[in-house]
C-alpha atoms as a PDB file:
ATOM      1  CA  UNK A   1       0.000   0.000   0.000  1.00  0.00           C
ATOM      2  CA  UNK A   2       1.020   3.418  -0.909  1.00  0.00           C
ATOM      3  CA  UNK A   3      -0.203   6.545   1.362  1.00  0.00           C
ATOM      4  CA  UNK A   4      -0.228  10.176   0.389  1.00  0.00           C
ATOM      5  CA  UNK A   5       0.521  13.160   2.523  1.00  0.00           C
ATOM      6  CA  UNK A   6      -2.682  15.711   2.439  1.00  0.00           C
ATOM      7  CA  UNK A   7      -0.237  18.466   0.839  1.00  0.00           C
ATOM      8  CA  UNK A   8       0.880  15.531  -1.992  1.00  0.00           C
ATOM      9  CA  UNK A   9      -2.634  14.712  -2.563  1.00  0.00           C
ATOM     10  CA  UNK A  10      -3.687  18.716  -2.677  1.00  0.00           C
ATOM     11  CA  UNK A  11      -0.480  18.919  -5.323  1.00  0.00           C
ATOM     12  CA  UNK A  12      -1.841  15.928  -7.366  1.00  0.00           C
ATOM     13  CA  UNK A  13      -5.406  17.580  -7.164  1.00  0.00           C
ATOM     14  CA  UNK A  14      -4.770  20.390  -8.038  1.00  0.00           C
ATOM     15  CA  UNK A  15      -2.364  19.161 -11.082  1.00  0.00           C
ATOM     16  CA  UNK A  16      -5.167  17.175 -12.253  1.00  0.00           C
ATOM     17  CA  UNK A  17      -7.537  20.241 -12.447  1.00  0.00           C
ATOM     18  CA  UNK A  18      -5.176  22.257 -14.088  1.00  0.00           C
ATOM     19  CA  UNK A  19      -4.312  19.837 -16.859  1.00  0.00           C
ATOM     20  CA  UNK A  20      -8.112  19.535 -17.534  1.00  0.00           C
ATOM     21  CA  UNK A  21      -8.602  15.958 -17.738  1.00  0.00           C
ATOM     22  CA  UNK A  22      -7.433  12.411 -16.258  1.00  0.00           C
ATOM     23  CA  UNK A  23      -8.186   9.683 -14.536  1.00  0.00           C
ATOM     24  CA  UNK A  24      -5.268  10.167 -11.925  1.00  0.00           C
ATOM     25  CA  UNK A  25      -1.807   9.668 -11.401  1.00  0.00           C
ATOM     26  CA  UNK A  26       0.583   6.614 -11.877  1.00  0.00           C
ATOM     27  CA  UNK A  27       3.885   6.506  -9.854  1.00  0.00           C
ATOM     28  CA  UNK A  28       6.189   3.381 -11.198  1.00  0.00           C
ATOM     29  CA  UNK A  29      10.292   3.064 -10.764  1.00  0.00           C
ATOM     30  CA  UNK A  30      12.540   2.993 -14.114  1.00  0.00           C
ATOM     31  CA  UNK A  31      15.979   2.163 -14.563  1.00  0.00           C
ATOM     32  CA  UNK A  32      17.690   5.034 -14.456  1.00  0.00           C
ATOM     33  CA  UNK A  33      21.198   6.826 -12.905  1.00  0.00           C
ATOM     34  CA  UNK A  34      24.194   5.217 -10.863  1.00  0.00           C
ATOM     35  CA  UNK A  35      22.122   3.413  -8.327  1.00  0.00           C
ATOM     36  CA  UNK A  36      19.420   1.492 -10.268  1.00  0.00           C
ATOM     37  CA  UNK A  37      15.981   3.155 -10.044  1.00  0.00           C
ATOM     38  CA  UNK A  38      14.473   6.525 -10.110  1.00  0.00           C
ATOM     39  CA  UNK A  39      10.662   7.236  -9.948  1.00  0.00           C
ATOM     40  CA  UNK A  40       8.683   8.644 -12.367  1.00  0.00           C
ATOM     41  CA  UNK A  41       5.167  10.235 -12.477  1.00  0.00           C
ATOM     42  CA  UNK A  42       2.405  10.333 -15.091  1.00  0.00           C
ATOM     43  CA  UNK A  43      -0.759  11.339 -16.071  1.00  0.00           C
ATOM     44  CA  UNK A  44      -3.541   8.459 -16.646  1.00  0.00           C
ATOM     45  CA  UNK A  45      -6.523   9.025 -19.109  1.00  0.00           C
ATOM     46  CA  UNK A  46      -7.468   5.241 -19.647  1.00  0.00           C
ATOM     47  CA  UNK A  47      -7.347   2.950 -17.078  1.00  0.00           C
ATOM     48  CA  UNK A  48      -4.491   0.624 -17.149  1.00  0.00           C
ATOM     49  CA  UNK A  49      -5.790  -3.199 -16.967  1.00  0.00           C
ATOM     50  CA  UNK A  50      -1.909  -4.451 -15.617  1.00  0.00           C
ATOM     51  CA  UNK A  51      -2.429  -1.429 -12.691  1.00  0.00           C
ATOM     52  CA  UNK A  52      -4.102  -1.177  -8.941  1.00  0.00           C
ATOM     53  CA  UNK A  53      -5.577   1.822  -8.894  1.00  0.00           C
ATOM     54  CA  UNK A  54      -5.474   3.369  -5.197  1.00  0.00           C
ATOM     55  CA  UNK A  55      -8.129   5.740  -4.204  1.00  0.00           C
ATOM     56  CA  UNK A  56      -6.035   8.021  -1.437  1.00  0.00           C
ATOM     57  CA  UNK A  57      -7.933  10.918  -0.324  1.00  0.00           C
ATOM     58  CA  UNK A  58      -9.573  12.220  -3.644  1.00  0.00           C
ATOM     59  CA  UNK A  59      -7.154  10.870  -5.664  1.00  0.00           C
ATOM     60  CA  UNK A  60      -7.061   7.873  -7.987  1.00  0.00           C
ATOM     61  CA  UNK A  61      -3.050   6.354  -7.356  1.00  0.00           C
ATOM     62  CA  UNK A  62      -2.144   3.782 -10.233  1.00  0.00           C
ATOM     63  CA  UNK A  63       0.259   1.641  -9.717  1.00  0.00           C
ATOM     64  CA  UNK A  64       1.723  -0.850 -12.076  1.00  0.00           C
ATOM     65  CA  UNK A  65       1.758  -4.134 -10.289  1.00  0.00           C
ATOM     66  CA  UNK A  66       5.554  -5.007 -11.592  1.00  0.00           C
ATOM     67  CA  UNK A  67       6.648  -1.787  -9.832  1.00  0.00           C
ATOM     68  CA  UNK A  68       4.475  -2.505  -6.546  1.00  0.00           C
ATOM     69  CA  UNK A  69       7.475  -4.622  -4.835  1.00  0.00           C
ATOM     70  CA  UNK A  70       9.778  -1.088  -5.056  1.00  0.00           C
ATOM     71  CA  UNK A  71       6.864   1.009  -3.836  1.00  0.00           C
ATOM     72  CA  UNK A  72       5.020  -1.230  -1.206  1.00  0.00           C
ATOM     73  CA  UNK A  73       4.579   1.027   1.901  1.00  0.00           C
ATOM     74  CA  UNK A  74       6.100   4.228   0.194  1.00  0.00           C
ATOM     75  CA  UNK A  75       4.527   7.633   1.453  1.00  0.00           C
ATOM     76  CA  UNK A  76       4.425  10.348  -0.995  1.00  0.00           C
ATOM     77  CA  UNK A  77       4.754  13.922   0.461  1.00  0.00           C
ATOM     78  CA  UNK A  78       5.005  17.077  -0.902  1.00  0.00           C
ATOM     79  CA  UNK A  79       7.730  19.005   0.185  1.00  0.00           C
ATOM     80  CA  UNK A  80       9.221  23.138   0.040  1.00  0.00           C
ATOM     81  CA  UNK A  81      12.869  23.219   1.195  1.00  0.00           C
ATOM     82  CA  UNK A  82      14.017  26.966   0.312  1.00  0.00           C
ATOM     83  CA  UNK A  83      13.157  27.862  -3.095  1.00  0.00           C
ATOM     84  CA  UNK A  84      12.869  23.875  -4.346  1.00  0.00           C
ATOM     85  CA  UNK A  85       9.128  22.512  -4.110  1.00  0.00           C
ATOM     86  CA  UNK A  86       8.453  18.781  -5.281  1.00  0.00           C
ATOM     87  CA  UNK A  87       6.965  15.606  -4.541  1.00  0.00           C
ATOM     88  CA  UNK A  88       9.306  13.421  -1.522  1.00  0.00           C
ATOM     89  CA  UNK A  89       9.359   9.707  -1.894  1.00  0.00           C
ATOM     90  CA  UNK A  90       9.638   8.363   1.693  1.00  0.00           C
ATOM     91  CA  UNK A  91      10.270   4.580   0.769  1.00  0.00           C
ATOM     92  CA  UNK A  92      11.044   2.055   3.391  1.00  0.00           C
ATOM     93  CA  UNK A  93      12.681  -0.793   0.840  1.00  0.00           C
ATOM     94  CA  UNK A  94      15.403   1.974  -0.724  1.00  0.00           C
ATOM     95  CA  UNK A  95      18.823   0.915   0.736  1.00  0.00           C
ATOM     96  CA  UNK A  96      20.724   3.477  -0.579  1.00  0.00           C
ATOM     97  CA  UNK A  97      20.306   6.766  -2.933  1.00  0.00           C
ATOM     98  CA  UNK A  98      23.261   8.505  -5.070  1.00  0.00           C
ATOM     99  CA  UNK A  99      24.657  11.252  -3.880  1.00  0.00           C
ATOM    100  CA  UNK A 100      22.604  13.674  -6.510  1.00  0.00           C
ATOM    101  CA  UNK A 101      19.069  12.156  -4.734  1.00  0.00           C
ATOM    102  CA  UNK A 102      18.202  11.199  -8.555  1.00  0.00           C
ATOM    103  CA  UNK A 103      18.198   7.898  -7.762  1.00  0.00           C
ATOM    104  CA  UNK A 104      18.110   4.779  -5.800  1.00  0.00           C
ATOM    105  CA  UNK A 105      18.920   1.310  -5.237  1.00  0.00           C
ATOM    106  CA  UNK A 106      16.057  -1.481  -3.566  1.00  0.00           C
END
């Protein structure tokens, strides 16, 4: 299970409304930078048959079930620190990130 903070679920919201359509949002994990995995964050207009869709306070969460072992128990915030604003990926099964943040290893 994934859980959102109220502020990441405002963010997603209010993304959502801007864009002008969607279903909701799908977090997954991709093979990216020096430590294996970074996440990445979509749009969904069609409902994804391989996906479990997660309805977290007003928002529809897809998840694609191959990615669900990286994410299982991740809490999505949404974070300012100085001028930077973004989504935070608290994820209990990372064991280690690069140095950059970019990405992570499970």
């Amino acid at each position: 299970m994934i859980t959102l903070t109220s502020k990441a679920a405002e963010r997603m919201k209010s993304s959502l409304e801007s864009r002008g359509k969607g279903l909701g949002i799908r977090i997954g994990v991709k093979t990216s930078g020096c430590s294996g995995y970074a996440y990445v964050m979509e749009f969904v207009d069609v409902y994804p048959n391989d996906d479990i869709m997660y309805e977290l306070r007003g928002v529809k969460l897809f998840v694609n079930r191959k990615d669900e072992v990286y994410l299982n128990g991740m809490e999505v915030d949404w974070v300012k620190e100085g001028l930077n604003e973004g989504f935070k990926f608290n994820n209990p099964n990372v064991k280690a990130e690069c140095g950059c943040g970019e990405s992570f290893t499970v």
